[in-house]
PDB file of N, CA and C in Angstrom:
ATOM      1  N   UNK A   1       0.847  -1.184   0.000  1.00  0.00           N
ATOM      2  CA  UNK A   1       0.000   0.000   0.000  1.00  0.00           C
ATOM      3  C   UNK A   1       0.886   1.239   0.000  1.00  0.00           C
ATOM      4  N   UNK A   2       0.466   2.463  -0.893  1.00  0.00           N
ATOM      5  CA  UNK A   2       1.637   3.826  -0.570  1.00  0.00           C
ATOM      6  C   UNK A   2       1.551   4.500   0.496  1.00  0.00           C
ATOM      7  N   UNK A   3       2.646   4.809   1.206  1.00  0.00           N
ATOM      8  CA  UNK A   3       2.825   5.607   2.108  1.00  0.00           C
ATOM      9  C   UNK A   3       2.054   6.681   1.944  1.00  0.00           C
ATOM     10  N   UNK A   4       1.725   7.385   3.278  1.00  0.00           N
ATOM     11  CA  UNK A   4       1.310   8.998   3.332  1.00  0.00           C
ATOM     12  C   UNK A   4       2.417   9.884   3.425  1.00  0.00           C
ATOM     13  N   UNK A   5       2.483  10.976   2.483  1.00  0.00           N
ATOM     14  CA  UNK A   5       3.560  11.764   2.517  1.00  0.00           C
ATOM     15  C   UNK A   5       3.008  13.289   2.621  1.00  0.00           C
ATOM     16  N   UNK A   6       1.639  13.519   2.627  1.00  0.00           N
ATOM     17  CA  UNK A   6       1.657  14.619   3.240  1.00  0.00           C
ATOM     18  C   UNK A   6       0.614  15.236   3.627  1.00  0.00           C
ATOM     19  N   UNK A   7       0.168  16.362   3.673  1.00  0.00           N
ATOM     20  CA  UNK A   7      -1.549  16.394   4.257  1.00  0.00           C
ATOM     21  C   UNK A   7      -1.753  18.109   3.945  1.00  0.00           C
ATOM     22  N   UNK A   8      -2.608  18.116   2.923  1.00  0.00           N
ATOM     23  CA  UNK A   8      -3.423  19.423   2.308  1.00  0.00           C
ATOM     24  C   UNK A   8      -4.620  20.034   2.838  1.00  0.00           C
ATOM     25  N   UNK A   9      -3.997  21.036   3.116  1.00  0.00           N
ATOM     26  CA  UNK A   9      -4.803  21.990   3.744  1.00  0.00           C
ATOM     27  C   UNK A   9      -5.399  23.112   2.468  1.00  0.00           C
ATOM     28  N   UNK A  10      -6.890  22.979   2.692  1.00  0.00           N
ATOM     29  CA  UNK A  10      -7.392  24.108   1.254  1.00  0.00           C
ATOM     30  C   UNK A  10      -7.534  24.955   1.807  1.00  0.00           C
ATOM     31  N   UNK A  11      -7.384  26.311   1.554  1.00  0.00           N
ATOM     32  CA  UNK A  11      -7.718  27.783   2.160  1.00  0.00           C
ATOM     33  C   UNK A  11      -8.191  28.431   0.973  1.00  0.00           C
ATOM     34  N   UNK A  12      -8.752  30.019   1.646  1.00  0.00           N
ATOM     35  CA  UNK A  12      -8.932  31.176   0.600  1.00  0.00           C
ATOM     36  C   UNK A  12      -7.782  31.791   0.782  1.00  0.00           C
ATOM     37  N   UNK A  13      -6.548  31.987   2.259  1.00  0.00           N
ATOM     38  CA  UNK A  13      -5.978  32.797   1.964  1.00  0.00           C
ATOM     39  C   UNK A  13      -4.594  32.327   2.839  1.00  0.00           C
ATOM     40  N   UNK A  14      -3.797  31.752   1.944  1.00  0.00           N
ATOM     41  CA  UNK A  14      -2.714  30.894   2.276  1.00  0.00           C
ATOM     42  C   UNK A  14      -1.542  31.724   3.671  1.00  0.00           C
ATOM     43  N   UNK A  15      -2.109  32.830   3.228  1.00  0.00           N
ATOM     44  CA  UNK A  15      -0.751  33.880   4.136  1.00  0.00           C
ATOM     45  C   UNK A  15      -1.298  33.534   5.488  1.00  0.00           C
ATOM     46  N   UNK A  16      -2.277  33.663   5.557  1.00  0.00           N
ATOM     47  CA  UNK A  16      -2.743  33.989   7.092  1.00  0.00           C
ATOM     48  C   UNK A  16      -2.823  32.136   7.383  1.00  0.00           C
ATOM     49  N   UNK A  17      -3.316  31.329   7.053  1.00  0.00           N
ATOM     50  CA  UNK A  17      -3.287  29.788   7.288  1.00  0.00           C
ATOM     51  C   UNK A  17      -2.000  29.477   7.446  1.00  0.00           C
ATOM     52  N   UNK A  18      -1.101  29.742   6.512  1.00  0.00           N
ATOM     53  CA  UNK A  18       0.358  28.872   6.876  1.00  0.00           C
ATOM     54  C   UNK A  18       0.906  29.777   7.959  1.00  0.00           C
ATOM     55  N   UNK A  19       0.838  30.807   8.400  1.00  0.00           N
ATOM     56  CA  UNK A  19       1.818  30.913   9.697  1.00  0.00           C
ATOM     57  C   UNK A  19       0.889  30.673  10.264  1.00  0.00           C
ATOM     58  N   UNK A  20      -0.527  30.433  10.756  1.00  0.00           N
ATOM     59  CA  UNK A  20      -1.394  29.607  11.601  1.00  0.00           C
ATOM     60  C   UNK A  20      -0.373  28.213  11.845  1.00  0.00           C
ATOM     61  N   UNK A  21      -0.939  27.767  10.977  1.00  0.00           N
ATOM     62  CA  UNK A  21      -0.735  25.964  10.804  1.00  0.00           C
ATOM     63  C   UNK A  21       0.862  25.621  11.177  1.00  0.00           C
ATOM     64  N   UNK A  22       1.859  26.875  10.754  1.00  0.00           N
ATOM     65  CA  UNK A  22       3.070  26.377  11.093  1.00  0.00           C
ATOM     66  C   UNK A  22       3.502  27.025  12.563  1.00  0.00           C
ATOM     67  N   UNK A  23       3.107  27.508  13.095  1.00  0.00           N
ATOM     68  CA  UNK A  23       3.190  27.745  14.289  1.00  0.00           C
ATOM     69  C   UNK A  23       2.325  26.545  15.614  1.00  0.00           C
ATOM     70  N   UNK A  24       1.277  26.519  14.617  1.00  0.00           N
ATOM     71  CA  UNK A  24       0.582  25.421  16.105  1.00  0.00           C
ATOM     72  C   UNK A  24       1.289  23.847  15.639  1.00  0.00           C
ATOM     73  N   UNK A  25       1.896  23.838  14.701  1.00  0.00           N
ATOM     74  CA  UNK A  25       2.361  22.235  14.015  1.00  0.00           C
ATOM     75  C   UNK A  25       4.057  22.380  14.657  1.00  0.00           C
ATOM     76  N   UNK A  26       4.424  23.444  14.449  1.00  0.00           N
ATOM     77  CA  UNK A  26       5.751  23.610  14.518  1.00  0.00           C
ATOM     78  C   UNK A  26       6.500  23.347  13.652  1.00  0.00           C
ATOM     79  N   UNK A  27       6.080  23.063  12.344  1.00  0.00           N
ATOM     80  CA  UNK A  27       6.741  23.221  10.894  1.00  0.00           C
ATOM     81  C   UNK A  27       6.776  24.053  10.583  1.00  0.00           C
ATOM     82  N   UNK A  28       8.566  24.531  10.498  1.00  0.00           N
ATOM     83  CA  UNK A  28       8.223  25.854   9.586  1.00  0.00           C
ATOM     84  C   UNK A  28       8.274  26.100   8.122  1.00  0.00           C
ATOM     85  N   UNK A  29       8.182  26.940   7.723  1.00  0.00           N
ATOM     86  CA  UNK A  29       8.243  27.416   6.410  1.00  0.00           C
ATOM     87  C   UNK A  29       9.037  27.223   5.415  1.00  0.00           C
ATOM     88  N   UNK A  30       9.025  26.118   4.253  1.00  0.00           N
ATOM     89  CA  UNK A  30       9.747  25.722   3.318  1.00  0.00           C
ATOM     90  C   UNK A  30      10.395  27.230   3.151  1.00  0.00           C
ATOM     91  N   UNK A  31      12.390  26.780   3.014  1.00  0.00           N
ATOM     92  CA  UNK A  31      13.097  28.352   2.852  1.00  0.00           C
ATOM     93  C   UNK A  31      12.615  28.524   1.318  1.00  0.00           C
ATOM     94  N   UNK A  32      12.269  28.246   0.590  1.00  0.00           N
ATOM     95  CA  UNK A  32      12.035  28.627  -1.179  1.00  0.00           C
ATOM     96  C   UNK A  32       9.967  29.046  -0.936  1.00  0.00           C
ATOM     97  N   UNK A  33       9.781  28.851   0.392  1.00  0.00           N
ATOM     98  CA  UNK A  33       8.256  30.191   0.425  1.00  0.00           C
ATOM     99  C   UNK A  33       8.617  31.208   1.152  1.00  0.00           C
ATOM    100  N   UNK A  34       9.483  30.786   1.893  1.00  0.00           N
ATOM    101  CA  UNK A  34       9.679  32.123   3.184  1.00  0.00           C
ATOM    102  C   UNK A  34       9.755  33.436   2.736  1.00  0.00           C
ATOM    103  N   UNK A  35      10.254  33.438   1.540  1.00  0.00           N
ATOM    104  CA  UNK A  35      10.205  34.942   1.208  1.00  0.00           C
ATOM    105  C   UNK A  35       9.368  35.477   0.441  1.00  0.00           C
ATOM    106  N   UNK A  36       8.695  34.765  -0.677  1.00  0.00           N
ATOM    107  CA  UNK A  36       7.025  34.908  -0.804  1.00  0.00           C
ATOM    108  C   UNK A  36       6.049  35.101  -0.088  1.00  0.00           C
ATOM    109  N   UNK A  37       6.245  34.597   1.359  1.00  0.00           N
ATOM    110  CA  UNK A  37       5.122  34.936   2.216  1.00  0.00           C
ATOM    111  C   UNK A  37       5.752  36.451   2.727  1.00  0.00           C
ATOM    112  N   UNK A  38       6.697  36.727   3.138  1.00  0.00           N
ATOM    113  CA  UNK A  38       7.084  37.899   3.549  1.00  0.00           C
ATOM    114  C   UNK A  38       6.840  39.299   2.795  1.00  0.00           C
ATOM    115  N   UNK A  39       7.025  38.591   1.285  1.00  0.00           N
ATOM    116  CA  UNK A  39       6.578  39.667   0.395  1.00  0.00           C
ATOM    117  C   UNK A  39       5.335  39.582   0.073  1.00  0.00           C
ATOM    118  N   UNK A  40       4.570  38.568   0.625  1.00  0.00           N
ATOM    119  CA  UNK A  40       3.286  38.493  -0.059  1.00  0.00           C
ATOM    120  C   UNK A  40       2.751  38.484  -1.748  1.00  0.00           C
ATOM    121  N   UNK A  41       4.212  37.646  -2.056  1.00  0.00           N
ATOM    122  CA  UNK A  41       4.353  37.644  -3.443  1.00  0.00           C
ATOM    123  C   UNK A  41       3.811  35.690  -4.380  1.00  0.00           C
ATOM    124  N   UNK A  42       2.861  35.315  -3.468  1.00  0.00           N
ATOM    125  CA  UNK A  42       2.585  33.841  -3.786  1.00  0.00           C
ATOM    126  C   UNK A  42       1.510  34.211  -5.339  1.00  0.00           C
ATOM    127  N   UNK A  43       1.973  33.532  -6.459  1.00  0.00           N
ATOM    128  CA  UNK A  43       1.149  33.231  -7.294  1.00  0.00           C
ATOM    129  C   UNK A  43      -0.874  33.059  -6.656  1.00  0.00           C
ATOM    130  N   UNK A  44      -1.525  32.797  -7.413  1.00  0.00           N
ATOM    131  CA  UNK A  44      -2.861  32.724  -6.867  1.00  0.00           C
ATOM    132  C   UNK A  44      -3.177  31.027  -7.099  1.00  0.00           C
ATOM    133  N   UNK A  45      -2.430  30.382  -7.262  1.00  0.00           N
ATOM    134  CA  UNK A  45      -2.913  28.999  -6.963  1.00  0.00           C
ATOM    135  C   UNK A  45      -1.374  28.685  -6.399  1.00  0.00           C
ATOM    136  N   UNK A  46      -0.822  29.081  -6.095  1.00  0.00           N
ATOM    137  CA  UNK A  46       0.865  28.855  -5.588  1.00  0.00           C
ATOM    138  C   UNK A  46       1.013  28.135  -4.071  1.00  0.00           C
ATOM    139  N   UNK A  47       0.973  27.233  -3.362  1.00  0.00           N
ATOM    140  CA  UNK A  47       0.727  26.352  -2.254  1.00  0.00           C
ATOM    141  C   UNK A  47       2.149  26.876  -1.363  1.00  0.00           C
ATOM    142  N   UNK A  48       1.944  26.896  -0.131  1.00  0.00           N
ATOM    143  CA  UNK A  48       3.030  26.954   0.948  1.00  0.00           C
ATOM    144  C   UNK A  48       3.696  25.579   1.564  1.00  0.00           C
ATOM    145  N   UNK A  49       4.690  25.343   1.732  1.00  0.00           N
ATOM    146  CA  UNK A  49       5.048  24.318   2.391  1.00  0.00           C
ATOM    147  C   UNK A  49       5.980  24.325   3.243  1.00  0.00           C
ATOM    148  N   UNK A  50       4.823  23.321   4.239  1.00  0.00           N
ATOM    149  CA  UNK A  50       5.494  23.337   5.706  1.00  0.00           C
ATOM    150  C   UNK A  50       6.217  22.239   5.966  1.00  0.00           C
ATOM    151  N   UNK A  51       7.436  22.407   6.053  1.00  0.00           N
ATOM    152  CA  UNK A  51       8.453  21.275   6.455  1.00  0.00           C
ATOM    153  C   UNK A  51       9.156  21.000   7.312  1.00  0.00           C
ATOM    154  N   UNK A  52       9.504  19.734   7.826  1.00  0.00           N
ATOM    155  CA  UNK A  52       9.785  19.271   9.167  1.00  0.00           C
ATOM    156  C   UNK A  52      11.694  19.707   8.630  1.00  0.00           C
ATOM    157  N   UNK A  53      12.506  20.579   8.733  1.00  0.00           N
ATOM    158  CA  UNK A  53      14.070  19.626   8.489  1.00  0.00           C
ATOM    159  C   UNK A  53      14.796  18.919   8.397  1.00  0.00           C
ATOM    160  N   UNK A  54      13.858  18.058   9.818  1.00  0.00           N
ATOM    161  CA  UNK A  54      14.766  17.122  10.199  1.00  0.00           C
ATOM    162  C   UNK A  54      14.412  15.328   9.049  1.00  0.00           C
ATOM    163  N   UNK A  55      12.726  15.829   8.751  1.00  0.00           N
ATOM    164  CA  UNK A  55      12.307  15.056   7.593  1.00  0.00           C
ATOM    165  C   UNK A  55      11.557  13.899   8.459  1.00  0.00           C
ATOM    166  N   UNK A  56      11.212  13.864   9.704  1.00  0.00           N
ATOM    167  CA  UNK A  56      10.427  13.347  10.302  1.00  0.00           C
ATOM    168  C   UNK A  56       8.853  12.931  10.900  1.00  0.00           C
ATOM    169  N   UNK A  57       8.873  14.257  10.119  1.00  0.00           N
ATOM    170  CA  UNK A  57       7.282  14.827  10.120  1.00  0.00           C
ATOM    171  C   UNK A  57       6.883  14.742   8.485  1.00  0.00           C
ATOM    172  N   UNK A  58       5.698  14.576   8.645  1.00  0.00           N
ATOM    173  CA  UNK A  58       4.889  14.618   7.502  1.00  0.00           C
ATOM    174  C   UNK A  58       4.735  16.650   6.999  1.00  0.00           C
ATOM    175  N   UNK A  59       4.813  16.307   5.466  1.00  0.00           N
ATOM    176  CA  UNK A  59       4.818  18.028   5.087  1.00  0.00           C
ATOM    177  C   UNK A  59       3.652  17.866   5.237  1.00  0.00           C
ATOM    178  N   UNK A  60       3.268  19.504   5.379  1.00  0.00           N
ATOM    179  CA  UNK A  60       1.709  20.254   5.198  1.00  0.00           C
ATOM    180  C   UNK A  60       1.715  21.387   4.106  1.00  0.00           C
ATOM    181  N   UNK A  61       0.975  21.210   3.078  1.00  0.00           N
ATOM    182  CA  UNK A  61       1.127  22.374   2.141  1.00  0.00           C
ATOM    183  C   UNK A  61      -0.365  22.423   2.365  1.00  0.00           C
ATOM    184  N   UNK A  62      -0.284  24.342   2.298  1.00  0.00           N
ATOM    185  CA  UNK A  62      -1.443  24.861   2.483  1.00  0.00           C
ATOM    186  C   UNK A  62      -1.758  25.475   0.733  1.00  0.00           C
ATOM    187  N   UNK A  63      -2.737  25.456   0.763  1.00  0.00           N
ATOM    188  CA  UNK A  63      -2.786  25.587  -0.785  1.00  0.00           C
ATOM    189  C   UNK A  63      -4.169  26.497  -0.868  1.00  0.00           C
ATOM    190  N   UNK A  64      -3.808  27.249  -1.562  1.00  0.00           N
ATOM    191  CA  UNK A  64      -5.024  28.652  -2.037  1.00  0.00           C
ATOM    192  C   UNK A  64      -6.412  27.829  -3.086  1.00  0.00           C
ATOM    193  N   UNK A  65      -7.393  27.248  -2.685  1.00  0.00           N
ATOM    194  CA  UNK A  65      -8.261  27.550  -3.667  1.00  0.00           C
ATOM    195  C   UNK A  65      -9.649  28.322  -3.719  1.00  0.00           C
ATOM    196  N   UNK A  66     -10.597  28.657  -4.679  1.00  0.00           N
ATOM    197  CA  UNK A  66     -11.365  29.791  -4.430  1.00  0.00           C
ATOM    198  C   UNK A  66     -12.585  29.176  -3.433  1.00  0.00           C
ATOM    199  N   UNK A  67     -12.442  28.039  -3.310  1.00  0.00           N
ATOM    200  CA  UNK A  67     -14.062  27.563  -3.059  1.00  0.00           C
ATOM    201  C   UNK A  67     -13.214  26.321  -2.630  1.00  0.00           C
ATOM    202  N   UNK A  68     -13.284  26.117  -1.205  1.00  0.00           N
ATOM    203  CA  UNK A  68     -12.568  25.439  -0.165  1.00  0.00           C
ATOM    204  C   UNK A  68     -13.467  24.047   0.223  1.00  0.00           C
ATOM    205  N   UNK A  69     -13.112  22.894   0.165  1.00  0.00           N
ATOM    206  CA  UNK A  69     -14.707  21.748   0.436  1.00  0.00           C
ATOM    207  C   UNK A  69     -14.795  22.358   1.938  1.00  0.00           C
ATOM    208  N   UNK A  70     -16.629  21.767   1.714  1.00  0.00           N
ATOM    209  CA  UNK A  70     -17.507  22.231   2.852  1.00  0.00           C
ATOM    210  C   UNK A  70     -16.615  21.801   4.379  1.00  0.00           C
ATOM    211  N   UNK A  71     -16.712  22.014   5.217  1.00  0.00           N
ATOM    212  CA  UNK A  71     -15.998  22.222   6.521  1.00  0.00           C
ATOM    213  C   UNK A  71     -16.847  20.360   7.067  1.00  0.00           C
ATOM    214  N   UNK A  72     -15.392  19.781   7.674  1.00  0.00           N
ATOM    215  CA  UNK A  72     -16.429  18.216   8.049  1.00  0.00           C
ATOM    216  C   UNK A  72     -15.639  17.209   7.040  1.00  0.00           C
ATOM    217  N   UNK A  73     -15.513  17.567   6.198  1.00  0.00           N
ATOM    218  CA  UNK A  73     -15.249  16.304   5.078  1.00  0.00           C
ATOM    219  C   UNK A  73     -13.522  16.229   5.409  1.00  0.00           C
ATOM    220  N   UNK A  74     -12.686  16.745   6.031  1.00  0.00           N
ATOM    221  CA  UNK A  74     -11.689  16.107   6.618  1.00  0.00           C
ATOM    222  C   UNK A  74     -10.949  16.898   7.387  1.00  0.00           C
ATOM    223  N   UNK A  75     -10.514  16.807   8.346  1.00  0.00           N
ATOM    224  CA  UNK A  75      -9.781  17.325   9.524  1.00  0.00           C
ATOM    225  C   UNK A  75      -8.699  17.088   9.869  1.00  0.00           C
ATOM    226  N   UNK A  76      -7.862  17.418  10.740  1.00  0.00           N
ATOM    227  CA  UNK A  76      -6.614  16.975  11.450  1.00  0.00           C
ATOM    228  C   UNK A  76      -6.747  16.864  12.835  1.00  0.00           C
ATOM    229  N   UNK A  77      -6.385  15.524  13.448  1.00  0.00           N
ATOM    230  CA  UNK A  77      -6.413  15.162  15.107  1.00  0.00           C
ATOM    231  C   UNK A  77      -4.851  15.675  15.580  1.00  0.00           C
ATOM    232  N   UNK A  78      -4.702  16.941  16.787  1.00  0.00           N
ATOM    233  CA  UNK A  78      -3.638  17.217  16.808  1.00  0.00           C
ATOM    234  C   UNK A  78      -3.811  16.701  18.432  1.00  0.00           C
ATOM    235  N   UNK A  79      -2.524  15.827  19.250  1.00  0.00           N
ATOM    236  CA  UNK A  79      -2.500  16.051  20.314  1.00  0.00           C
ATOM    237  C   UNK A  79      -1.670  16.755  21.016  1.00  0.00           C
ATOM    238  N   UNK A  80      -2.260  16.956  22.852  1.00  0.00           N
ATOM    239  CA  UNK A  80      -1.146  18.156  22.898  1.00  0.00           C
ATOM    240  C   UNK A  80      -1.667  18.283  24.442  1.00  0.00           C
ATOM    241  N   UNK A  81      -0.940  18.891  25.080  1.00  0.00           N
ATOM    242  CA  UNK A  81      -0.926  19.020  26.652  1.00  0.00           C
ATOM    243  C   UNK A  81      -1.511  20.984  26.929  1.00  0.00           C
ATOM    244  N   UNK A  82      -2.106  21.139  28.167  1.00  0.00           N
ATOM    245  CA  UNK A  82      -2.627  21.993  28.466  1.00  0.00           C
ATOM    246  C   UNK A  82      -1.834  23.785  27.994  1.00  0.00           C
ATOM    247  N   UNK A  83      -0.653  23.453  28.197  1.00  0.00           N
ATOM    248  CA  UNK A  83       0.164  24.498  27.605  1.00  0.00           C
ATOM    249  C   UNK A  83       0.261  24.621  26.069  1.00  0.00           C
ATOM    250  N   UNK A  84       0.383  23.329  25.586  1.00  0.00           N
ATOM    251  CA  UNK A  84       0.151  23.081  24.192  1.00  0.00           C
ATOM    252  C   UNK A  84      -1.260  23.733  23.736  1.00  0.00           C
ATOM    253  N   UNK A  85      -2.447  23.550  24.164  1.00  0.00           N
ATOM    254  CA  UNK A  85      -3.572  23.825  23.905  1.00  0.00           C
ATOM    255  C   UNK A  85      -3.902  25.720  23.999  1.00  0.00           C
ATOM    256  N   UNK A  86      -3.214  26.127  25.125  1.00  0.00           N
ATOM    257  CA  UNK A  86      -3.057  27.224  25.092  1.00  0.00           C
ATOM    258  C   UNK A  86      -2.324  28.600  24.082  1.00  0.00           C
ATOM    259  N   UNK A  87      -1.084  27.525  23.817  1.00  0.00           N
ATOM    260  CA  UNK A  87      -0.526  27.965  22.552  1.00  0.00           C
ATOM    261  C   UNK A  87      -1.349  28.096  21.492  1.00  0.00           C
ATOM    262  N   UNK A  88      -1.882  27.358  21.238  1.00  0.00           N
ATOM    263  CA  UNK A  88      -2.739  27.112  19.910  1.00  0.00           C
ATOM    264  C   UNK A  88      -3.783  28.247  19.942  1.00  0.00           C
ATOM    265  N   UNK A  89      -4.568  28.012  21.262  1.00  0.00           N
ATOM    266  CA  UNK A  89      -5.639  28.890  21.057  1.00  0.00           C
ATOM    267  C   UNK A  89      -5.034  30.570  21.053  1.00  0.00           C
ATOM    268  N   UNK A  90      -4.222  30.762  21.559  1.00  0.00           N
ATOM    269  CA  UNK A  90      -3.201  32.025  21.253  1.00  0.00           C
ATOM    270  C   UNK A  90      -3.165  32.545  19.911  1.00  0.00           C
ATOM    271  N   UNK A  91      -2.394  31.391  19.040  1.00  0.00           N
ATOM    272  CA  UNK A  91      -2.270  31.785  17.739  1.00  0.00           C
ATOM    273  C   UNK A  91      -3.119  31.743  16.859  1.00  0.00           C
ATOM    274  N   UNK A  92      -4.528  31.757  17.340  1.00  0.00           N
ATOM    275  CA  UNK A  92      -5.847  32.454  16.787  1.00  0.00           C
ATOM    276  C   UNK A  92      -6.761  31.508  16.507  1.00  0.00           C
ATOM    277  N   UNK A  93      -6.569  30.083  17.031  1.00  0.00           N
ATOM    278  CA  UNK A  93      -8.005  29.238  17.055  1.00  0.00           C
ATOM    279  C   UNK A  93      -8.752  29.334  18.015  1.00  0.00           C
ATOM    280  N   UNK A  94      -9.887  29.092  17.986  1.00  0.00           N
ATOM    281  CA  UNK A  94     -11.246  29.294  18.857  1.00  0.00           C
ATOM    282  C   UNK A  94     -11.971  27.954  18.542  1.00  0.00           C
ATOM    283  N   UNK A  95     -12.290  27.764  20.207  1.00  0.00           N
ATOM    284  CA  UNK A  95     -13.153  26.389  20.721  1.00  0.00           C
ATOM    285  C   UNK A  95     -14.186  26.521  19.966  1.00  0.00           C
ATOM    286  N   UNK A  96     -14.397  25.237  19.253  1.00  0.00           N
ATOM    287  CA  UNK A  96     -16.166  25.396  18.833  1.00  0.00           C
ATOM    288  C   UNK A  96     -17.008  24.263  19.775  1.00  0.00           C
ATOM    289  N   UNK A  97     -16.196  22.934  20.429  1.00  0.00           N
ATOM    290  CA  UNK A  97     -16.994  22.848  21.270  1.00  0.00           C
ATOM    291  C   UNK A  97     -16.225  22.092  22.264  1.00  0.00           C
ATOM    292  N   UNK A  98     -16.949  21.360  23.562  1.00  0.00           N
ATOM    293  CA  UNK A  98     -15.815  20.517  24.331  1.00  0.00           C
ATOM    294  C   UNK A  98     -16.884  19.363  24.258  1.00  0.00           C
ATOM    295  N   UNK A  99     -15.567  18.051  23.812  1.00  0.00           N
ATOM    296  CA  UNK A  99     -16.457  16.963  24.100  1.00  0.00           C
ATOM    297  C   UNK A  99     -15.432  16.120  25.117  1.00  0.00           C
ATOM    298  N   UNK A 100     -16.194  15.235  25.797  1.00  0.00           N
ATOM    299  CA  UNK A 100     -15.189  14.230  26.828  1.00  0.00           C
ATOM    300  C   UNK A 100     -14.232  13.704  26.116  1.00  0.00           C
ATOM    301  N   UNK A 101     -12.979  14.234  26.413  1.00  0.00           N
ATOM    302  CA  UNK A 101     -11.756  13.395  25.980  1.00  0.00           C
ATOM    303  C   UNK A 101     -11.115  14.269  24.533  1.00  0.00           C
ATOM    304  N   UNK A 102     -11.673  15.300  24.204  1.00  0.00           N
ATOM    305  CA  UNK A 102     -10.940  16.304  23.512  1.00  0.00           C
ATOM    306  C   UNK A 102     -11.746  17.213  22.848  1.00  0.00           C
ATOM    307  N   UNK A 103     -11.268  18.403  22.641  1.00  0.00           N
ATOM    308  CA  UNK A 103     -11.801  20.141  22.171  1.00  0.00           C
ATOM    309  C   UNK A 103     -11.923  20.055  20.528  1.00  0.00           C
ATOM    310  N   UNK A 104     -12.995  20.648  20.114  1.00  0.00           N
ATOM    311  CA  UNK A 104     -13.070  20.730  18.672  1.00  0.00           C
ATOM    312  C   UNK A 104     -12.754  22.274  18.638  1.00  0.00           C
ATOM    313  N   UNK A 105     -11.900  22.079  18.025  1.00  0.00           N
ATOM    314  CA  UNK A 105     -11.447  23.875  17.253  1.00  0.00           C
ATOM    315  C   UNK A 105     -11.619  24.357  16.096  1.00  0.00           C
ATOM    316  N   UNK A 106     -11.259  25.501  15.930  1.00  0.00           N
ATOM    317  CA  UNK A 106     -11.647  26.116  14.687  1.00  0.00           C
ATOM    318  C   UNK A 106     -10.505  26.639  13.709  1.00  0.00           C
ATOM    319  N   UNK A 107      -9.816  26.731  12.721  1.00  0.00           N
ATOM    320  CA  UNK A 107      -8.302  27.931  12.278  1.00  0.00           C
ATOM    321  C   UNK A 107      -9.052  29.158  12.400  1.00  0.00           C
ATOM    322  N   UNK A 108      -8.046  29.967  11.768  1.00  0.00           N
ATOM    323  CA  UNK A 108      -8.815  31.284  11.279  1.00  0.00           C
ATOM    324  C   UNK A 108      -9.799  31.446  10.682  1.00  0.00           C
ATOM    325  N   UNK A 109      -9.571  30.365   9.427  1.00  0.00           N
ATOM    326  CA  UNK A 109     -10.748  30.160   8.464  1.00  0.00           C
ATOM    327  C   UNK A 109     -11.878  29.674   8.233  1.00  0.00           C
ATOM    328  N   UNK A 110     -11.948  29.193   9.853  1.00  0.00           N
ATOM    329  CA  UNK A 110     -13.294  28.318  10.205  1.00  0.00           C
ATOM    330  C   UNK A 110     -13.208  26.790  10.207  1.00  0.00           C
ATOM    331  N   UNK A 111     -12.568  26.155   9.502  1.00  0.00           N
ATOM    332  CA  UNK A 111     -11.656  24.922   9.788  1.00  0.00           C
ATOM    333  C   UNK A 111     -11.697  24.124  10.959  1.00  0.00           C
ATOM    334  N   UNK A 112     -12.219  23.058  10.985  1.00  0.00           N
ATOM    335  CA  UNK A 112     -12.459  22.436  12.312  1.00  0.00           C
ATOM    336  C   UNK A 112     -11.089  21.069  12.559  1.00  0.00           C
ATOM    337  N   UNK A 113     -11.214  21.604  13.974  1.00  0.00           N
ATOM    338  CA  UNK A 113      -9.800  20.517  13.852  1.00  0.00           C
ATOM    339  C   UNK A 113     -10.288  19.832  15.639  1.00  0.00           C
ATOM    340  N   UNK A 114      -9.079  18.563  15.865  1.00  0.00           N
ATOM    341  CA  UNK A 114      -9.793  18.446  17.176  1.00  0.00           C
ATOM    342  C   UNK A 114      -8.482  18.276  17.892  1.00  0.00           C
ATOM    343  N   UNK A 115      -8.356  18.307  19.477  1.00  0.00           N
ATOM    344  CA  UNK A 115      -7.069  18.503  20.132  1.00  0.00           C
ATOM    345  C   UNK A 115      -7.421  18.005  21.892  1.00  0.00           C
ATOM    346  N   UNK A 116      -6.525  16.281  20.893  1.00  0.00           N
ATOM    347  CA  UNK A 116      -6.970  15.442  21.958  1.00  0.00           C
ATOM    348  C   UNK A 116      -5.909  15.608  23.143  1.00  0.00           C
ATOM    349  N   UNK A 117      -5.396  15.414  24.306  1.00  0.00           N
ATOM    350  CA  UNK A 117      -4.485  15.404  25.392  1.00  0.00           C
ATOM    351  C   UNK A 117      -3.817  13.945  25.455  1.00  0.00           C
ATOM    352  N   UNK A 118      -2.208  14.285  25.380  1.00  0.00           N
ATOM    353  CA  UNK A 118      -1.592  13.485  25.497  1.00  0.00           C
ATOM    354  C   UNK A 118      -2.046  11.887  26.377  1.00  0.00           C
ATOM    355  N   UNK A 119      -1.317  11.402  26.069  1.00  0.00           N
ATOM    356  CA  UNK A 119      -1.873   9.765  26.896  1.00  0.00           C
ATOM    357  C   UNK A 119      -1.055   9.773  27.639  1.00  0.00           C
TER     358      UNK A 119
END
């Protein structure tokens, strides 16, 4: 069966999602976007990518399209400890609800994600 090699994130507006996503993931910023995002110089279908260095982590490319699938049809399970959770909600996600045994969140973009606590 093929490996998973990476996990796509659709947005309307890649600037504001990838330093979301790479800040609460802790991937940072492929060096050949870093300066496109700084200049705010990304093509309009032009994808960001978030990469581990060390090559241990799975990439995340966030990718611009106009009309994003409906919110539900796939998510990311992130886990993470109370400080962890705090971080996150810092860097601009908001609870949408609490269920026993982990928080459903939101990105910027409305994006639902869930953030279970370490085992």
């Amino acid at each position: 069966m093929p490996d998973l090699a990476a996990v796509v994130i659709h947005c309307r507006d890649p600037y504001l999602l990838a330093a979301f996503w790479s800040e609460v993931t802790g991937l940072p910023v492929a060096d050949e976007d870093r300066a496109k995002l700084a200049d705010r110089a990304l093509g309009p279908t032009e994808s960001v990518l978030l990469r581990d260095p060390h090559g241990h982590r799975l990439d995340v490319w966030i990718s611009p399209t106009p009309e994003p699938a409906a919110p539900g049809r796939m998510h990311l399970d992130l886990v993470g400890d109370a400080e962890e959770r705090a971080a996150v909600l810092d860097a601009g996600a908001t609870v949408v609800r609490e269920l026993p045994g982990w928080t459903v969140l939101a990105d910027p973009e409305g994006n639902e994600f869930c953030l279970h606590p370490r085992s």
